[in-house]
N, C-alpha and C. Protein backbone atom coordinates (compact mmCIF):
# COMPACT_ATOMS: atom_id res chain seq x y z
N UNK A 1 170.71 192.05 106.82
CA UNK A 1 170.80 193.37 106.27
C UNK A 1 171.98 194.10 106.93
N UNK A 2 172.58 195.02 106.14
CA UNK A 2 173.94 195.02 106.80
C UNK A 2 173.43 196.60 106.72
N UNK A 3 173.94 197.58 107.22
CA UNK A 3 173.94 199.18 107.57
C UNK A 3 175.08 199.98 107.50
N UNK A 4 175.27 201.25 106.74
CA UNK A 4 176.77 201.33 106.77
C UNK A 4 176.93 202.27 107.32
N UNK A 5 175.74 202.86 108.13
CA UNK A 5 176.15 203.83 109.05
C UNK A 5 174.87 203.68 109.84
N UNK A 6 174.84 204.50 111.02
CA UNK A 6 173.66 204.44 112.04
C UNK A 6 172.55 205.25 112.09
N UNK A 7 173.27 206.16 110.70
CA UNK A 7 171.44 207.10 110.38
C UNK A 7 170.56 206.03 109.32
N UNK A 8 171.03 205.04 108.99
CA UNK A 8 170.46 204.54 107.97
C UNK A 8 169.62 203.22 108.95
N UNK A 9 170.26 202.75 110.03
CA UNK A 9 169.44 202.21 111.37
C UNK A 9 168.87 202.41 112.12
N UNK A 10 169.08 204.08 112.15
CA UNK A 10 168.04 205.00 112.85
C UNK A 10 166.53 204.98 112.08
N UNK A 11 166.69 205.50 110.77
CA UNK A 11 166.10 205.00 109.87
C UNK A 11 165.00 203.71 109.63
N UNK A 12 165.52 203.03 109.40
CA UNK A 12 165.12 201.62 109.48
C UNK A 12 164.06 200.99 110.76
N UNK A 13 164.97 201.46 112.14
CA UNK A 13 163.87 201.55 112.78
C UNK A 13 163.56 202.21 113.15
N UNK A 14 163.04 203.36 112.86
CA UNK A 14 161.95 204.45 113.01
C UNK A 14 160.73 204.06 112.16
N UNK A 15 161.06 203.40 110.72
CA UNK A 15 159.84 203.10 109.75
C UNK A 15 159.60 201.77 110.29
N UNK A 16 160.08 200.99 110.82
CA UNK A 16 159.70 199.49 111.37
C UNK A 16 158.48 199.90 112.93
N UNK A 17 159.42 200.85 113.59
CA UNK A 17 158.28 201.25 114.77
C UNK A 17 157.00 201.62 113.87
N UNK A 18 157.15 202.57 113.34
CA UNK A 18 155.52 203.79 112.25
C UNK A 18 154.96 202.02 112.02
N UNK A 19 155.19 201.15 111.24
CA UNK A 19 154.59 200.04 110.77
C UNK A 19 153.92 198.95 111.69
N UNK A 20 155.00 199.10 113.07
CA UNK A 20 154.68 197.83 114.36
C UNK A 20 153.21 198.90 114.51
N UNK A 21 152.95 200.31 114.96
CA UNK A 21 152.30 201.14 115.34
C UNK A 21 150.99 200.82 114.40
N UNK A 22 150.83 201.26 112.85
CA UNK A 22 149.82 200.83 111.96
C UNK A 22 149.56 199.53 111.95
N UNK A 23 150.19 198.79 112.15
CA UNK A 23 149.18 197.06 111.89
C UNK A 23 148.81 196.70 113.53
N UNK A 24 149.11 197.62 114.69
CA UNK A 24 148.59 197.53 115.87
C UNK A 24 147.10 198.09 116.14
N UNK A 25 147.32 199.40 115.05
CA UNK A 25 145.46 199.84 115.17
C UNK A 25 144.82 199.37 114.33
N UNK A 26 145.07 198.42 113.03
CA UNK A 26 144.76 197.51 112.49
C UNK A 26 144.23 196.43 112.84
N UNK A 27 145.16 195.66 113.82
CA UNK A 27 144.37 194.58 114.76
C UNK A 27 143.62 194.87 115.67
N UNK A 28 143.61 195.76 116.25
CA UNK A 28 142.74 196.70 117.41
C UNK A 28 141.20 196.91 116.56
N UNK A 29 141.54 197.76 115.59
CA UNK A 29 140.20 197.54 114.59
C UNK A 29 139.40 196.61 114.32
N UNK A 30 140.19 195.43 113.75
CA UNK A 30 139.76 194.44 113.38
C UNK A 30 138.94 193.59 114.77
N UNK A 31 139.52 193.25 115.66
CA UNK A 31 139.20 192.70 116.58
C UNK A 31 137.88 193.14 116.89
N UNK A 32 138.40 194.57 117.23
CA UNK A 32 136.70 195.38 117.28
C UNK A 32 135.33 194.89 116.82
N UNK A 33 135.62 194.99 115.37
CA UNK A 33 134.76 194.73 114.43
C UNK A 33 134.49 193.40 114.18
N UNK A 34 134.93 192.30 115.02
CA UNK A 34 134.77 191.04 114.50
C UNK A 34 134.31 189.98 116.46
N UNK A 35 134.49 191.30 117.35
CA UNK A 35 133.67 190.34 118.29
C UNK A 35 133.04 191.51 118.79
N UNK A 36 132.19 190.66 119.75
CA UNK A 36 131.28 191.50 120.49
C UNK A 36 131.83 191.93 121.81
N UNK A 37 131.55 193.55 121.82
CA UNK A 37 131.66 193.68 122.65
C UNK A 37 131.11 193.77 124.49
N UNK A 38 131.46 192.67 125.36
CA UNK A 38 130.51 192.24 126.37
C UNK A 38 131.40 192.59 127.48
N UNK A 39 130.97 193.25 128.77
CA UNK A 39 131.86 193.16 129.29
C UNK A 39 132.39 191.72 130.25
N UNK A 40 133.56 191.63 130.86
CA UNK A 40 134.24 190.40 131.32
C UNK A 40 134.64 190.70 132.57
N UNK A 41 133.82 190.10 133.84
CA UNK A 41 133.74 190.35 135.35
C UNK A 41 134.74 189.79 135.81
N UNK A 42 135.92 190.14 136.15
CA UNK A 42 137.32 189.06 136.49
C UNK A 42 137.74 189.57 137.94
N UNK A 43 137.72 188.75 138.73
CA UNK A 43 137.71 188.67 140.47
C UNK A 43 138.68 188.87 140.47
N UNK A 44 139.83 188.37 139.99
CA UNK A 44 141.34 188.74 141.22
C UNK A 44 142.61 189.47 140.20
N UNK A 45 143.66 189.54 140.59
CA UNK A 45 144.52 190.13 139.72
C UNK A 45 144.86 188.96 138.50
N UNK A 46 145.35 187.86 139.11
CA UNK A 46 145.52 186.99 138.22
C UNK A 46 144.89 186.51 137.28
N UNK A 47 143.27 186.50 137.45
CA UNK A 47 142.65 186.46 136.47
C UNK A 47 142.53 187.20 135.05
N UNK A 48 143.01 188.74 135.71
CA UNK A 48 143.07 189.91 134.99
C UNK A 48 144.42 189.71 134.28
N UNK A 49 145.25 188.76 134.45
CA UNK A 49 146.46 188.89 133.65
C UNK A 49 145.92 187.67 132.73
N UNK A 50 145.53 186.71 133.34
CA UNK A 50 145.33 185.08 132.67
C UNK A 50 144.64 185.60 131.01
N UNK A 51 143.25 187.07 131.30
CA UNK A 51 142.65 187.14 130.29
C UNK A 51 143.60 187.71 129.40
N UNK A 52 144.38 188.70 129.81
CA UNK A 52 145.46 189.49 128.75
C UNK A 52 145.80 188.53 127.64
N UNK A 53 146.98 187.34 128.83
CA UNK A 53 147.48 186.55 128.18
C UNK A 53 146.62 185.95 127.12
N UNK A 54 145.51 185.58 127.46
CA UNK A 54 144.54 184.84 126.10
C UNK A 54 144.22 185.75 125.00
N UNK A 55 144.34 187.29 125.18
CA UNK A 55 143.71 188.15 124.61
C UNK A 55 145.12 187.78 123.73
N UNK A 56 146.06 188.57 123.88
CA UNK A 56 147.52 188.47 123.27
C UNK A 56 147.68 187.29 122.67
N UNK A 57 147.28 185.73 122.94
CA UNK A 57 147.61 184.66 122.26
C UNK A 57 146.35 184.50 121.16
N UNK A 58 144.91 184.99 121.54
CA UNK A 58 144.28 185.59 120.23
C UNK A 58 144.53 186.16 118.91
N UNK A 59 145.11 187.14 119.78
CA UNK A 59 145.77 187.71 118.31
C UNK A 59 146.95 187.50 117.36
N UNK A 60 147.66 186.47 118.15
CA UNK A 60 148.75 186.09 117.57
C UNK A 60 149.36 186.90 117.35
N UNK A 61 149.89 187.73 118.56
CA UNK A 61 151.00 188.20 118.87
C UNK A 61 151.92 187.70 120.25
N UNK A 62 153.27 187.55 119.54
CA UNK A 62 153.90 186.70 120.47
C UNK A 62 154.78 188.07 121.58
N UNK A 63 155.25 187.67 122.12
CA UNK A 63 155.60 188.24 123.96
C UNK A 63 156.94 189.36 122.81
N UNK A 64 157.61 188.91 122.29
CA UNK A 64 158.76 190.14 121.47
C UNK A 64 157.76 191.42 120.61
N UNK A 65 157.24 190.86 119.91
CA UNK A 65 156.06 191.85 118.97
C UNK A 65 155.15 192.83 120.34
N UNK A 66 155.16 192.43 121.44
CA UNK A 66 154.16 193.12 122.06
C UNK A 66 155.33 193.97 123.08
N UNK A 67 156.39 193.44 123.33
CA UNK A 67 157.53 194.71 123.60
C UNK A 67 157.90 195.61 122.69
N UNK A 68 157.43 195.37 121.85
CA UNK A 68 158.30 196.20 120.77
C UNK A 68 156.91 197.01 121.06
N UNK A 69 155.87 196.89 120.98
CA UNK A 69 154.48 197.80 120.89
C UNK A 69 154.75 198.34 121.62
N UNK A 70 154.84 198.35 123.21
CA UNK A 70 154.39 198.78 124.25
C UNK A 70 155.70 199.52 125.22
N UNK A 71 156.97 199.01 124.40
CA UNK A 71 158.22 199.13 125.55
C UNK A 71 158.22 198.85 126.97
N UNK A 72 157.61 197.69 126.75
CA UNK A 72 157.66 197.04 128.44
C UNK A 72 158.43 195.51 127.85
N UNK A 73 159.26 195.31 129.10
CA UNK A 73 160.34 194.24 128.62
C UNK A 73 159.62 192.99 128.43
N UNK A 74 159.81 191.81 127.99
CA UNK A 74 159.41 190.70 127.81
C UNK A 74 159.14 189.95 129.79
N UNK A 75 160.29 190.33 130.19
CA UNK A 75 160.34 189.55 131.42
C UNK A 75 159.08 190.26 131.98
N UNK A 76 159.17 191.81 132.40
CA UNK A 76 157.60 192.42 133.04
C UNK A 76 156.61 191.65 132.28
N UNK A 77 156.83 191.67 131.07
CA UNK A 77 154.88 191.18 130.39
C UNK A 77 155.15 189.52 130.86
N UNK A 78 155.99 188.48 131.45
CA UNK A 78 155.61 187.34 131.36
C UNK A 78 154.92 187.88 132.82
N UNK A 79 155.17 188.49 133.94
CA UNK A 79 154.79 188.77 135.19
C UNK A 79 153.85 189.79 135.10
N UNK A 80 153.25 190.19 134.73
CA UNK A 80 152.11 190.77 134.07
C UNK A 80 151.11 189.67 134.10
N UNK A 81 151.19 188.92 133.01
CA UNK A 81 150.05 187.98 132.83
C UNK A 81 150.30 186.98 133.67
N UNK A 82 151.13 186.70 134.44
CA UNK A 82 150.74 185.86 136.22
C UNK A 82 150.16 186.74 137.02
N UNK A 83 151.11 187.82 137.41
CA UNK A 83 150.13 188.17 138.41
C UNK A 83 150.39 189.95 138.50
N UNK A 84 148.75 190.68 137.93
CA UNK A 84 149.59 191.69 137.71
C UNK A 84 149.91 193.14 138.71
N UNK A 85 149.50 192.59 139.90
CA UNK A 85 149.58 193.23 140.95
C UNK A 85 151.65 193.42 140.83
N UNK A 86 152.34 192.56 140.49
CA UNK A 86 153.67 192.79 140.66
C UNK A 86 154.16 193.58 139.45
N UNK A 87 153.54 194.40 138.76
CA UNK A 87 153.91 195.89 137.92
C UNK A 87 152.98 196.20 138.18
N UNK A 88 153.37 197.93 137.69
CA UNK A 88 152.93 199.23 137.47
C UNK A 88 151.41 199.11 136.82
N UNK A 89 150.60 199.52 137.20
CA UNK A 89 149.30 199.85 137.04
C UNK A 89 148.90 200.02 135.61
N UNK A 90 150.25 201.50 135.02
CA UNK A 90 150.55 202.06 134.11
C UNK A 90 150.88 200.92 133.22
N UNK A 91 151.69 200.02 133.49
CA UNK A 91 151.70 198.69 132.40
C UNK A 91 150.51 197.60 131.98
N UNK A 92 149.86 197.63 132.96
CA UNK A 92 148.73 196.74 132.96
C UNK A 92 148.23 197.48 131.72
N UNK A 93 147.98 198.81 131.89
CA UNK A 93 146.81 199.30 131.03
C UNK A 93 147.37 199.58 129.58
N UNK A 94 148.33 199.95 129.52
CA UNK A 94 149.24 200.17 128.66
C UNK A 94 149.63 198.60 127.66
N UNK A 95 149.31 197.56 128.02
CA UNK A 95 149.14 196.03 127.72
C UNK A 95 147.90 196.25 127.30
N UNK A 96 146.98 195.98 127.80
CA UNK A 96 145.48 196.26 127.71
C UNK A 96 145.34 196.95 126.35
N UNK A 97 146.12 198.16 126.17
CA UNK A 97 145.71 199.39 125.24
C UNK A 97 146.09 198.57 123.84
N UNK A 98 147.11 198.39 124.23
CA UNK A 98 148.25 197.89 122.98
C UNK A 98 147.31 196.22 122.53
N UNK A 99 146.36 195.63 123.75
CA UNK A 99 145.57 194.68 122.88
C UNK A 99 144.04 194.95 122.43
N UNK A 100 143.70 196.08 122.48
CA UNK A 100 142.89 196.39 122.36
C UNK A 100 141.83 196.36 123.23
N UNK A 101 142.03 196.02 124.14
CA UNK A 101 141.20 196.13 125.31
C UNK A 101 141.13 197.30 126.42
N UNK A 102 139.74 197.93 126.89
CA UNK A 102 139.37 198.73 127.96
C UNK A 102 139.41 198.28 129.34
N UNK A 103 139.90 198.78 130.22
CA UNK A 103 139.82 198.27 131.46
C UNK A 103 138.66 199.21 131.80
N UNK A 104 137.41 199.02 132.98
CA UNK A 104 136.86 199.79 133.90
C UNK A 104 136.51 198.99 134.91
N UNK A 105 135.84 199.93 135.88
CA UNK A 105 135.21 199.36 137.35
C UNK A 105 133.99 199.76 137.01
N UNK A 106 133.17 198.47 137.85
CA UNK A 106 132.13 199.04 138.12
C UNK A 106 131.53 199.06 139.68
N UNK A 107 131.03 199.94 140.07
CA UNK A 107 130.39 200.06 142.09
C UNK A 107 129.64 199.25 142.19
């Protein structure tokens, strides 16, 4: 697709983000509605990324589609789901959000 100026790419992706955004609460929905929700007791950080990663390869969304969701780079989300003590807290959850998943603690 070629563009002949940069409001018309501005454009373009502004309605491509609105669309990545709607088929994200779409799958979020869906997911919802199609498992149960139980919670999942995960001991260490890595575990907590290992599940992301499965959550994300669930849904068949690949590592580009989930930067584009979330604006966290591809390289953070591969180090994310190793180990996610090495980012921001704020990304973890922000991953989490964008797969439809809740994080909590329990005492």
């Amino acid at each position: 697709m070629f563009y002949e100026n940069s409001r018309e790419l501005s454009e373009e992706l502004a309605f491509l983000s609105d669309r990545l955004n709607t088929l994200q609460k779409k799958m979020a929905m869906t997911a919802r509605l199609t498992t149960k929700a139980e919670p999942l007791f995960i001991g260490s950080p890595s575990a907590l990324g290992e599940q992301l990663n499965e959550r994300r390869k669930a849904l068949g969304i690949d590592l580009y589609t989930l930067e584009l969701q979330t604006n966290i780079s591809t390289s953070t989300l591969k180090r994310l789901f190793k180990d996610p003590e090495q980012v921001k807290f704020g990304s973890v959850l922000t991953v989490a959000k964008a797969l439809g998943m809740k994080l909590c603690t329990v005492a």
